[in-house]
Structures are given as structure tokens and as C-alpha cells.
C-alpha atoms as a PDB file:
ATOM      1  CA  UNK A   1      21.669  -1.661   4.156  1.00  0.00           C
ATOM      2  CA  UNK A   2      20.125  -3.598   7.436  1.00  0.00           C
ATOM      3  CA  UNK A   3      17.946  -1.408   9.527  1.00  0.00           C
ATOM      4  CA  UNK A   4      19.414   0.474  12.473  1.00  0.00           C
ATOM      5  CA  UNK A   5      16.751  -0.690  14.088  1.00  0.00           C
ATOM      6  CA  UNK A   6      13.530  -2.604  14.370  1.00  0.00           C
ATOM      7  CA  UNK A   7      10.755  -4.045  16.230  1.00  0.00           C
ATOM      8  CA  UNK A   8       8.095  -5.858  15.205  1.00  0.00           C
ATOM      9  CA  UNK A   9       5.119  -7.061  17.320  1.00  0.00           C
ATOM     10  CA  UNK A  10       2.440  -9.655  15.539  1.00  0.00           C
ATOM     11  CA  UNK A  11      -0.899 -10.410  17.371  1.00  0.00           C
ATOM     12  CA  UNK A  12      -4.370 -11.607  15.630  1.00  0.00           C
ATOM     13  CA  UNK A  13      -3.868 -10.539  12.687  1.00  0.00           C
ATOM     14  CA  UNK A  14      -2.487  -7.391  13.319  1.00  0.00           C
ATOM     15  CA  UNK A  15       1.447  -6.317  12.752  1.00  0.00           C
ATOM     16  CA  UNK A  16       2.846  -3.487  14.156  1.00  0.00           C
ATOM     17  CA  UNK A  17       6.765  -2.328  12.982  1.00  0.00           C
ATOM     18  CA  UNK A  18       8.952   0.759  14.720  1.00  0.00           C
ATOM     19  CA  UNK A  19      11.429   0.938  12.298  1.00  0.00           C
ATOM     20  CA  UNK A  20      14.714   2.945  11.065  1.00  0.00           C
ATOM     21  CA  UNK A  21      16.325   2.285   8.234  1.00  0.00           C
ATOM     22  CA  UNK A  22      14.983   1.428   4.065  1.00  0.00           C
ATOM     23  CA  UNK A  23      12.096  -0.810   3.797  1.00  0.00           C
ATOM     24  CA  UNK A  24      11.741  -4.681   3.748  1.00  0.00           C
ATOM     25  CA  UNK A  25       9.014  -3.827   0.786  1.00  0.00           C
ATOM     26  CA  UNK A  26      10.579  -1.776  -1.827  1.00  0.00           C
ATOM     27  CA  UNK A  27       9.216  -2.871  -5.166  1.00  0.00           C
ATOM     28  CA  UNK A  28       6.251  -4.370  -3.686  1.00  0.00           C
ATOM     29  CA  UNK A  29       3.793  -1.353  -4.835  1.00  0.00           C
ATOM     30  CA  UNK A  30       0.583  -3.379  -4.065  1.00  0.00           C
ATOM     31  CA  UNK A  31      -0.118  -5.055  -0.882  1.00  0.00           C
ATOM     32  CA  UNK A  32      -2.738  -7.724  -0.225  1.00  0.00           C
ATOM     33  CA  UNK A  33      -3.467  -5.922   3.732  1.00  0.00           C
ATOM     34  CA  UNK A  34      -3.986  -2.402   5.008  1.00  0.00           C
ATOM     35  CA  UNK A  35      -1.459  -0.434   5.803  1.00  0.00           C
ATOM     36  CA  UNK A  36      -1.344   2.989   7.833  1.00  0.00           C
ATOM     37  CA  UNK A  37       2.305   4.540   7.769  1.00  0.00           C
ATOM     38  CA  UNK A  38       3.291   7.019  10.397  1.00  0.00           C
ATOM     39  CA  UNK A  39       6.222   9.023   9.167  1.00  0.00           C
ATOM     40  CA  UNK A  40       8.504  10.172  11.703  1.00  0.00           C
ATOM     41  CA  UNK A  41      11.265  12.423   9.488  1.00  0.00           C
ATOM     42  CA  UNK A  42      11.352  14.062   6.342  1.00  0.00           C
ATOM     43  CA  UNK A  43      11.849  13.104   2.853  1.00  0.00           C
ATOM     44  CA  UNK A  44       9.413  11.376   1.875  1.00  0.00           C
ATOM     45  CA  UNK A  45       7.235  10.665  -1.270  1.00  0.00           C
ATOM     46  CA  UNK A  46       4.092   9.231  -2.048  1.00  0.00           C
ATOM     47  CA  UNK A  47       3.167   7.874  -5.961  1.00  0.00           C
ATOM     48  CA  UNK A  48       0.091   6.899  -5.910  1.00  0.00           C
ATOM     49  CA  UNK A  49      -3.010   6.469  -8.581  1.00  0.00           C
ATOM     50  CA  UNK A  50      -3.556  10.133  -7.777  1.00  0.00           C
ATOM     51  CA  UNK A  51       0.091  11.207  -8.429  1.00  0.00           C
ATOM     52  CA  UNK A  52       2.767  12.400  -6.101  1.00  0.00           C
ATOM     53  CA  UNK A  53       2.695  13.983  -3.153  1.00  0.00           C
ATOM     54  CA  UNK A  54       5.298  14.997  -0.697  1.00  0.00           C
ATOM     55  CA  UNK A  55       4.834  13.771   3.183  1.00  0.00           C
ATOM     56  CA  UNK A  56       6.320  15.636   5.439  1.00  0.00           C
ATOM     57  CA  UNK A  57       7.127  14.355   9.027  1.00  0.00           C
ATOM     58  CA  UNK A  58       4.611  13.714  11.908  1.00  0.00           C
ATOM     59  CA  UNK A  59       2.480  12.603   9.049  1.00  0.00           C
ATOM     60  CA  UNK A  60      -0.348   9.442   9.245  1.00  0.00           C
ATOM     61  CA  UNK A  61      -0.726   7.539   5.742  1.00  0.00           C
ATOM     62  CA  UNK A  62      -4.110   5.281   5.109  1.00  0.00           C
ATOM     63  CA  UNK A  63      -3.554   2.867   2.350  1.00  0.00           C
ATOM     64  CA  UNK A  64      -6.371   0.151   1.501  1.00  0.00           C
ATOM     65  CA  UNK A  65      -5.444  -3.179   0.270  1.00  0.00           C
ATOM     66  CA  UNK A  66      -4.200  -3.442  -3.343  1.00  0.00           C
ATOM     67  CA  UNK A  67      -3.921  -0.191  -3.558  1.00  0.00           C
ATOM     68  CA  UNK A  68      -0.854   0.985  -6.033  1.00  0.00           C
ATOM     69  CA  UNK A  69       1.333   2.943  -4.032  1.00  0.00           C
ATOM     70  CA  UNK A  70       4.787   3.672  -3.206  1.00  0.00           C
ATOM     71  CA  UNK A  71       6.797   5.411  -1.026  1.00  0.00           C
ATOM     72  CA  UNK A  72      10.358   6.884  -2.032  1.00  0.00           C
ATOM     73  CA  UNK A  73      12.649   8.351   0.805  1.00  0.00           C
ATOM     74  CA  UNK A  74      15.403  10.697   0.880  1.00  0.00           C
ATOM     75  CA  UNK A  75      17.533   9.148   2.951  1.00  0.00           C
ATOM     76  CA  UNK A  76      16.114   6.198   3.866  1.00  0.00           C
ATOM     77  CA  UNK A  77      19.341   5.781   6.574  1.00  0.00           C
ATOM     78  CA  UNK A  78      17.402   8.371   8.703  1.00  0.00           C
ATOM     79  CA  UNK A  79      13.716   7.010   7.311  1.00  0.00           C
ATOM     80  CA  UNK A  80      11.687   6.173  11.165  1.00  0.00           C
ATOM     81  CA  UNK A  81       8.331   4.847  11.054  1.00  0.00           C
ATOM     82  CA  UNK A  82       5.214   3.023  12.636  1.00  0.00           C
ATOM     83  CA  UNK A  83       4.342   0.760   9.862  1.00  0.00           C
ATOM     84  CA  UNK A  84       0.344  -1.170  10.900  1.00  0.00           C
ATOM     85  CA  UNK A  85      -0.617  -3.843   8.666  1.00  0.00           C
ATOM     86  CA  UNK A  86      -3.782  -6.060   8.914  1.00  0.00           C
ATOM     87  CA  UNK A  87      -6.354  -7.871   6.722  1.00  0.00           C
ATOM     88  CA  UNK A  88     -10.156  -7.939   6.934  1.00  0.00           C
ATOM     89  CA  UNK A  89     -10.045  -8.858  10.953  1.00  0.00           C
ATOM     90  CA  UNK A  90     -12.888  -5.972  12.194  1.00  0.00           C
ATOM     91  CA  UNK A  91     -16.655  -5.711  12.016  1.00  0.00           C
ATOM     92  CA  UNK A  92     -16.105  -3.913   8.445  1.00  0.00           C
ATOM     93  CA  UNK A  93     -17.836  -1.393   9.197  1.00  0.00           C
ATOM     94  CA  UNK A  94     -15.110  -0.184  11.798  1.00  0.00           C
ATOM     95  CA  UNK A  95     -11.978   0.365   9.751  1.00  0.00           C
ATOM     96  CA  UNK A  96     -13.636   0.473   6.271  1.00  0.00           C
ATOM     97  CA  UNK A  97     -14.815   4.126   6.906  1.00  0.00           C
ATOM     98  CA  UNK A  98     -11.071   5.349   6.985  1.00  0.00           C
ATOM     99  CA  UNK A  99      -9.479   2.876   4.815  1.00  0.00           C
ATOM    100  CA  UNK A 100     -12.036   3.359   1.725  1.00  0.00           C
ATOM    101  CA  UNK A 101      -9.729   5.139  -0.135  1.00  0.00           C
ATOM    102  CA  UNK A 102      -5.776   6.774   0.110  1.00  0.00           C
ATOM    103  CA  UNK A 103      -5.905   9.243   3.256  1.00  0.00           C
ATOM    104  CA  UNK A 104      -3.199  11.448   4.356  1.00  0.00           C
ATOM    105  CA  UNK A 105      -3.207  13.058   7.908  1.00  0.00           C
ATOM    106  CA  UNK A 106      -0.951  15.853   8.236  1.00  0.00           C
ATOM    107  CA  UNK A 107      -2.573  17.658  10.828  1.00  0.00           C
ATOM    108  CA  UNK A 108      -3.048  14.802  13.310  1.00  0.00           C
ATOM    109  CA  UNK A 109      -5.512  15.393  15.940  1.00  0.00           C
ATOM    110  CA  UNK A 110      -3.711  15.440  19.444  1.00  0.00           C
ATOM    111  CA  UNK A 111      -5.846  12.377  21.040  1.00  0.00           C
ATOM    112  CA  UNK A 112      -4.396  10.568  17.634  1.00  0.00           C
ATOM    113  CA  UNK A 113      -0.924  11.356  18.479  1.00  0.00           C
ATOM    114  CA  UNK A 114      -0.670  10.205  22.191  1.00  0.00           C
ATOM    115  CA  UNK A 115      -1.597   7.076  20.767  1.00  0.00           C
ATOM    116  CA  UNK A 116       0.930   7.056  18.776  1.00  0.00           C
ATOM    117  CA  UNK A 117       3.499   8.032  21.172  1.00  0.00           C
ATOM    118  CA  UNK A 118       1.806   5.576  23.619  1.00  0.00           C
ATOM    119  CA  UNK A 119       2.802   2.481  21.241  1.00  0.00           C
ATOM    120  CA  UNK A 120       6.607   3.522  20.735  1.00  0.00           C
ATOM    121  CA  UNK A 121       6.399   4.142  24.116  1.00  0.00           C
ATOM    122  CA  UNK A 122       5.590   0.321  24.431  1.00  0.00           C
ATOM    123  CA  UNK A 123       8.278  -1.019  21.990  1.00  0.00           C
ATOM    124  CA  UNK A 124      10.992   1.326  24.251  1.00  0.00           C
ATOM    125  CA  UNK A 125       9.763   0.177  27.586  1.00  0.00           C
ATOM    126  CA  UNK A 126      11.188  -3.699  26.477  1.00  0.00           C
ATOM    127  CA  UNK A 127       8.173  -4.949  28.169  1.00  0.00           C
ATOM    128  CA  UNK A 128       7.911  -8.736  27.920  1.00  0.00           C
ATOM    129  CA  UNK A 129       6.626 -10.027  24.632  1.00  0.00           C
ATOM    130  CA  UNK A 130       2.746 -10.765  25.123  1.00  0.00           C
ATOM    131  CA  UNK A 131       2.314  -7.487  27.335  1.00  0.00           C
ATOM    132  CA  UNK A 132       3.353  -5.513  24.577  1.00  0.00           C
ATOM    133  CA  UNK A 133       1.812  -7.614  21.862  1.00  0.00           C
ATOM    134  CA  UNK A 134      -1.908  -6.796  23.970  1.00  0.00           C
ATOM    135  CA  UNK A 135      -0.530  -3.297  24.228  1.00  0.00           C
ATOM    136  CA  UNK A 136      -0.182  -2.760  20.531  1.00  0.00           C
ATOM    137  CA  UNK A 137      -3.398  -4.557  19.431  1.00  0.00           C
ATOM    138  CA  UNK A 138      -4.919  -2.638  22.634  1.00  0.00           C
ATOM    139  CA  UNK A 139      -3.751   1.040  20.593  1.00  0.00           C
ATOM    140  CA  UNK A 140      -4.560   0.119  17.644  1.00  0.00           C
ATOM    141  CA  UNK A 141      -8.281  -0.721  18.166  1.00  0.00           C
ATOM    142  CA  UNK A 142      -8.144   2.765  19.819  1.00  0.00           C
ATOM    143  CA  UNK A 143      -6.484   4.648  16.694  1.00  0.00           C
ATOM    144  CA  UNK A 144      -9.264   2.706  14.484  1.00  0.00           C
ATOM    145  CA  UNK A 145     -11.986   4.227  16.750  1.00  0.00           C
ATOM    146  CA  UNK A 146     -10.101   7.740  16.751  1.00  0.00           C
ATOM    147  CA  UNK A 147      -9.583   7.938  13.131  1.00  0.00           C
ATOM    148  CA  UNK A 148     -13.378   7.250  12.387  1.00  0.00           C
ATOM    149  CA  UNK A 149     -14.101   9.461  14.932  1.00  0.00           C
ATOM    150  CA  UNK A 150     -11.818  12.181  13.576  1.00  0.00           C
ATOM    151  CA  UNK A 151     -12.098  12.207   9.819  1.00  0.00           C
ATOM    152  CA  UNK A 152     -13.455  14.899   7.821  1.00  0.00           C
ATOM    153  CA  UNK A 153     -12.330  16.755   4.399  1.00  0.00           C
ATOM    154  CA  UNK A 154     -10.702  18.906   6.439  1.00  0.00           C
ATOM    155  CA  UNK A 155      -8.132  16.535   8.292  1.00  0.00           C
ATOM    156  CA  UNK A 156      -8.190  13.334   5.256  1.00  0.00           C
ATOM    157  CA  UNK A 157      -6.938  14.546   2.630  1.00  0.00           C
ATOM    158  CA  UNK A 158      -6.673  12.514  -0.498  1.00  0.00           C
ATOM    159  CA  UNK A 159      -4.025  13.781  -3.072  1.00  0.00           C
ATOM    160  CA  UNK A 160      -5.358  15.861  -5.787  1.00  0.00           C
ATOM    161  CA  UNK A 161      -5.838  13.960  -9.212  1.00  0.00           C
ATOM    162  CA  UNK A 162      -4.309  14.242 -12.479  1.00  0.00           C
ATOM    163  CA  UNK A 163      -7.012  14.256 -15.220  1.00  0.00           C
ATOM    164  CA  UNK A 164      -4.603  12.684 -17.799  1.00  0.00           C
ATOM    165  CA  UNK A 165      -3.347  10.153 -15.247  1.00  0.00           C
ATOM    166  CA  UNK A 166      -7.032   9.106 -14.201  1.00  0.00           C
ATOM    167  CA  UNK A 167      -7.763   8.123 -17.856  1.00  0.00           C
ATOM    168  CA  UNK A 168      -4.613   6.249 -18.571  1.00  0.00           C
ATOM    169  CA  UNK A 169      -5.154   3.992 -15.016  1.00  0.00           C
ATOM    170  CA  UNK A 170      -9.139   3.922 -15.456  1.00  0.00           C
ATOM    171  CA  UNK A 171      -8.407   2.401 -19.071  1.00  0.00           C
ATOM    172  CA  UNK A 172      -5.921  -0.059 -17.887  1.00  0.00           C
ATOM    173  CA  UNK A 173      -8.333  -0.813 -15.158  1.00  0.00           C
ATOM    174  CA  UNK A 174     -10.960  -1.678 -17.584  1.00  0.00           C
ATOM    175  CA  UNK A 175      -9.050  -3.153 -20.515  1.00  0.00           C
ATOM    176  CA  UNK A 176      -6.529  -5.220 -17.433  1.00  0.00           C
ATOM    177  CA  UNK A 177      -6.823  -8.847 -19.130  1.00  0.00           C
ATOM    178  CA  UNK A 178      -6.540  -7.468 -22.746  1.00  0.00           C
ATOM    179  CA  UNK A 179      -2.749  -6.754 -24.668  1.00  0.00           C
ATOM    180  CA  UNK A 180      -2.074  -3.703 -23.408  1.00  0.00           C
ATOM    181  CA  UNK A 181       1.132  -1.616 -24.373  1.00  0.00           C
ATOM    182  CA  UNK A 182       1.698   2.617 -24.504  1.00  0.00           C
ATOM    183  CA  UNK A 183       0.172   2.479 -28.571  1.00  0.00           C
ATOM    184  CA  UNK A 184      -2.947   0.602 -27.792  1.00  0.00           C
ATOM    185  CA  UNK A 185      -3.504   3.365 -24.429  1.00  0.00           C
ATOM    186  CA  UNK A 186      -3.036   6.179 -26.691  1.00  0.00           C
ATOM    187  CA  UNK A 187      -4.404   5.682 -30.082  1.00  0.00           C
ATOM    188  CA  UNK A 188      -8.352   4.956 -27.480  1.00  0.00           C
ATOM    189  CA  UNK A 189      -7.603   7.950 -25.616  1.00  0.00           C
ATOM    190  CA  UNK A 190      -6.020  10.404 -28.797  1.00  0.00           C
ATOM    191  CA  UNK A 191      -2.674  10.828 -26.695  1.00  0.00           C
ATOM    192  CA  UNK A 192       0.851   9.924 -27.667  1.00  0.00           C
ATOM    193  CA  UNK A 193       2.452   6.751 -26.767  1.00  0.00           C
ATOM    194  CA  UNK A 194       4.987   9.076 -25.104  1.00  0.00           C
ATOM    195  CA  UNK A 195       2.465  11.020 -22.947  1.00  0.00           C
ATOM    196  CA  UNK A 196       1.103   7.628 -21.450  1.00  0.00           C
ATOM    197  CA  UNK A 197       4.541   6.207 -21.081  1.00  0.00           C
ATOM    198  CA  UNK A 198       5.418   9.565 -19.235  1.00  0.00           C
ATOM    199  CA  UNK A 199       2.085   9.975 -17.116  1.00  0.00           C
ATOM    200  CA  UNK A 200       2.832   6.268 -15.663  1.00  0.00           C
ATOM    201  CA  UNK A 201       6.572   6.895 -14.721  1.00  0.00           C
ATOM    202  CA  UNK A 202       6.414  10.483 -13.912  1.00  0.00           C
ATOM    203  CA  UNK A 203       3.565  10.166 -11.120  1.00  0.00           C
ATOM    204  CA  UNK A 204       3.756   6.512  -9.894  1.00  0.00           C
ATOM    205  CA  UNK A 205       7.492   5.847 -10.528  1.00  0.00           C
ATOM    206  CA  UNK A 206       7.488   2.923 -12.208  1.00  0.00           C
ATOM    207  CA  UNK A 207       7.011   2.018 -15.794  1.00  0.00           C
ATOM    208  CA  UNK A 208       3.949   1.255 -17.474  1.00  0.00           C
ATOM    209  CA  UNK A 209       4.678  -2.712 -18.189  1.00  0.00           C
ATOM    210  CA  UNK A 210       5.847  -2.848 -14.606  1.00  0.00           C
ATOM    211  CA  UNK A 211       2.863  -1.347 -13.633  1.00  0.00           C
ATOM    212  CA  UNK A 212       0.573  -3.535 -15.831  1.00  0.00           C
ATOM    213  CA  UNK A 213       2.123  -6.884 -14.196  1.00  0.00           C
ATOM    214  CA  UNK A 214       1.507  -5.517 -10.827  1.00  0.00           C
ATOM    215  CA  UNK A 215      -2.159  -4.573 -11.535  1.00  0.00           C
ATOM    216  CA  UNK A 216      -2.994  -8.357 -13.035  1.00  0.00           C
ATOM    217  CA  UNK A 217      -0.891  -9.998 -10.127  1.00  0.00           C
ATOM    218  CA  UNK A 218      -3.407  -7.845  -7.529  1.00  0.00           C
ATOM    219  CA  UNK A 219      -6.752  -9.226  -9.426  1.00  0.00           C
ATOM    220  CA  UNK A 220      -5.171 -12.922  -9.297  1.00  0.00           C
ATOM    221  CA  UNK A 221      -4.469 -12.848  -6.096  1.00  0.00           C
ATOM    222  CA  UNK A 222      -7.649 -11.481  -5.535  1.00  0.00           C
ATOM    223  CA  UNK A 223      -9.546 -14.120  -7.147  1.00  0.00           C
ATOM    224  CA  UNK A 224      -7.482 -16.638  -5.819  1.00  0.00           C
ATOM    225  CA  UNK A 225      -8.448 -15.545  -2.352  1.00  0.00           C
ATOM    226  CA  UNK A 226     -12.108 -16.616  -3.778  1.00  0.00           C
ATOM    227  CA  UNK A 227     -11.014 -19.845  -3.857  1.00  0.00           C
ATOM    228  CA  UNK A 228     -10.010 -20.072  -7.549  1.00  0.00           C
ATOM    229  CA  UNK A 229      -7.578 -22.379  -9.114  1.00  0.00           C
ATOM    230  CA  UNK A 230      -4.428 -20.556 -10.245  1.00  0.00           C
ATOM    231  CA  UNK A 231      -4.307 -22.582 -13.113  1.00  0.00           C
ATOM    232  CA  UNK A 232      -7.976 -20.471 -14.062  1.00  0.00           C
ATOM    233  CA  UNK A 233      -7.065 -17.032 -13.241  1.00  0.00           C
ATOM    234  CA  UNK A 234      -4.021 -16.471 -15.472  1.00  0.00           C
ATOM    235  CA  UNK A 235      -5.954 -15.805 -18.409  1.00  0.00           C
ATOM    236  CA  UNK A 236      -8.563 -13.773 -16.655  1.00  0.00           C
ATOM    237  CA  UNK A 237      -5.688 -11.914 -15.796  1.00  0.00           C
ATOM    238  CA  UNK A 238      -4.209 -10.908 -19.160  1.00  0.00           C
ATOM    239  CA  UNK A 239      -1.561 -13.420 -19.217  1.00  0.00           C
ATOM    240  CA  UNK A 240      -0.581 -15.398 -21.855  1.00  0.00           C
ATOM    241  CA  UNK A 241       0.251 -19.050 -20.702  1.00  0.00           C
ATOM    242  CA  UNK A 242       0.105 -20.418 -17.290  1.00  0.00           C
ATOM    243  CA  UNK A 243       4.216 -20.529 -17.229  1.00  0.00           C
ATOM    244  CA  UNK A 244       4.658 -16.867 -17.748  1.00  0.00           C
ATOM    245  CA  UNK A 245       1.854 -15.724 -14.899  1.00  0.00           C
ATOM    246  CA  UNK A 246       3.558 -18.280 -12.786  1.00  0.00           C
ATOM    247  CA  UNK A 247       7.339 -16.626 -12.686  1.00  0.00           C
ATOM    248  CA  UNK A 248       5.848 -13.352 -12.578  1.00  0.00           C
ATOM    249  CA  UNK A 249       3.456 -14.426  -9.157  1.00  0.00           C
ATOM    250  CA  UNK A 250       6.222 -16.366  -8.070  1.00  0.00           C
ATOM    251  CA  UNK A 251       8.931 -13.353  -8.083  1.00  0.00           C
ATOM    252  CA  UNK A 252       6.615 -10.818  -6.632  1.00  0.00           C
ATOM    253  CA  UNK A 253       4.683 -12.621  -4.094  1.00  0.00           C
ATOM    254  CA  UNK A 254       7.607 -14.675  -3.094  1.00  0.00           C
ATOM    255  CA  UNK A 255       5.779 -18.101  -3.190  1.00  0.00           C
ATOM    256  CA  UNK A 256       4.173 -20.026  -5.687  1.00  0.00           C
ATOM    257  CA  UNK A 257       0.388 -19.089  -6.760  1.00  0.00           C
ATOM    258  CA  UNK A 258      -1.124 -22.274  -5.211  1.00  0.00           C
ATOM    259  CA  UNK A 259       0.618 -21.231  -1.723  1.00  0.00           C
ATOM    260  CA  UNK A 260      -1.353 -17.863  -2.018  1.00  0.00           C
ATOM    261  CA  UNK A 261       1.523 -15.003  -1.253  1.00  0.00           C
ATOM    262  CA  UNK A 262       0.662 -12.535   0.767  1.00  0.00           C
ATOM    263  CA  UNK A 263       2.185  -8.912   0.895  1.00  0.00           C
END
């Protein structure tokens, strides 16, 4: 199903999308840019490293780059959002203190949210294409300031985390370019292969090979972005043989390793 609707504006780095209708990213769990997500209906669930967590509507989600995450809707005919995504294009020091970590603003402060209703405003005023390109990027640099501005335990609220799930992802983590299936994860850890298999696709919907793959394609990309050869980072990554790293980049990045995909 196409969207019912939706505008994009792209300007130095930044992209801004006012959207209804599913996703152009289902299935990609872990982007290469930050991403805030501002939920404007019901429905919706987050599965993230920390579990799952409802988000209700008039909701702002912080996601840092290659972070797992993904988002499942209800009805994704009715799902309208304001989808920001952008790389590493700030003094860090700016953004980094509200994109450290997964942050979930249900209780948005009002001087957030007429900056949010100023940039739909912008996409439904049709203005012409580079006023409302500056208009967005203008916004956004204000919602950066806002949000740093803003942010305390009380309104960021990271989802509570599962003790279980924590030791099952922060043993992949550690153990990512080694062979890696449910029996290895639960004979170091004294759980059953069923528990890990069940941990994975219970809280981050997805199953635990699936989840492997997309943790090893987020460190090659990432050391690719250092400038490293593909043909060096597959088996730093826990692949194989070059051929097998290179369908599996290839499908999920959408471009070949050596053309850097981003997401």
C-alpha cells in the first residue's frame, strides 16, 4: 500500500518526512543516521534493545544511529508522522546530549510542540521548495536546542530493561564476529536455547539469526565508514566468506558494500 500522503523536504544533510501511510523502512531495524519520530495517532509499538513499549499519540521518539529498533503499527493506513533523519552534521556536542541513547517524550513540553506544529504547518502552506527547505532546517536547529534544553528523567524516558534480554544482547554484542546460534547463547549464560530464542523474538520482533545479521551488517558498515576495505571487514564481522557478507550487505543496504549503503 502507497502512502496517502507524503512530503519530504532534504536540505544539508538533514531530511524531514510528513507522512501517512506504512513505512518506506520496514525491515530495516538499524539505521546508519538519527532519527526522531513524532507520532501523530495511535497504535504504535516500539522493540527495542530494552524491550517493547507502547507509544501512544502526540509522542516524540529519539533514536541514535545503529541503534536496533523497530516500530510496528496498528493500522499503518491511519499511521501519520514527522519522521527527522540526519548524520553527524552539528558541533557534537549539540545533538549528542539527546541522542546518546533511546528517548521517548510523551509529555512534550509546549515550546517543543509549536515547533512541531510550525513545520507541518510549512509542508501545508505549499510554500515554494527552498523556502520551506530553510524553514524545516530553520525548526529543526530549534527542536535540537529545545530538546537539550528540555530533557530531564522526568520528560526522557528510556524504556525499562529486561534483565534476561540485556544478557542475551550484551553477549551477542561481545561474542558479534564469533558462531553464534540460540545453544552457544545459552549453555554461557545457563538458559535454554528456547528462552534466548524467545527473549529475541518476543521483545525485538524479529528472530535471533535475523537479528545477528543485522548487528554484523551495523559494525561493517561502521568500519567501512573508517575507510576500510569491504573485502577486510567481513571476517571481523562474523562472516564466513566474502560472498556470503556480500548478498547479505547487498539485500539490506540496497547497494553493494564498496558503494557504502546508507539507511
Amino acid at each position: 500500500m502507497e502512502n496517502e500522503f507524503c512530503k519530504v523536504v532534504t536540505y544539508d544533510g538533514l531530511t524531514v518526512k510528513y507522512a501517512q501511510g506504512p513505512s518506506s523502512r520496514r525491515g530495516k531495524e538499524i539505521h546508519t543516521c538519527y532519527e526522531m519520530v513524532y507520532f501523530m495517532t495511535d497504535g504504535n509499538i516500539l522493540y527495542s534493545e530494552y524491550g517493547q513499549r507502547k507509544i501512544p499519540a502526540q509522542t516524540l521518539l529519539l533514536i541514535p544511529k545503529h541503534t536496533y529498533h523497530r516500530i510496528d503499527i496498528e493500522d499503518e493506513s491511519k499511521y501519520r508522522r514527522i519522521v527527522m533523519n540526519f548524520g553527524d552534521m552539528f558541533v557534537p556536542e549539540l545533538f549528542q546530549e539527546i541522542m546518546d541513547d533511546i528517548h521517548i517524550f510523551d509529555n512534550i513540553p509546549e515550546n517543543v510542540m509549536r515547533i512541531l506544529r510550525r513545520m507541518i504547518s510549512a509542508f501545508d502552506q505549499e510554500l515554494p521548495e527552498y523556502k520551506c527547505n530553510l524553514l524545516q532546517y530553520a525548526c529543526f536547529i530549534q527542536l535540537l536546542i529545545e530538546l537539550s534544553l528540555q530533557k530531564n528523567p522526568q520528560q526522557a524516558i528510556p524504556a525499562e530493561t529486561n534483565a534476561t534480554l540485556a544478557s542475551i544482547i550484551a553477549y551477542i554484542d561481545d561474542h558479534l564476529t564469533e558462531t553464534l546460534n540460540e545453544y552457544i547463547i545459552a549453555k554461557d549464560l545457563f538458559l535454554s536455547p528456547s528462552t534466548v530464542r524467545t527473549m529475541i523474538s518476543r521483545n525485538l520482533n524479529t528472530s535471533l539469526h535475523r537479528y545477528i545479521i543485522r548487528k554484523r551488517l551495523t559494525l561493517a558498515q561502521q568500519l567501512i565508514e573508517t575507510e576500510k576495505h569491504p573485502s577486510l571487514v567481513y571476517q571481523k564481522c562474523g562472516f564466513a566468506d566474502y560472498s556470503t557478507f556480500y548478498r547479505a550487505y547487498k539485500n539490506y543496504f540496497g547497494v553493494s558494500p564498496s558503494q557504502r549503503g546508507k539507511l
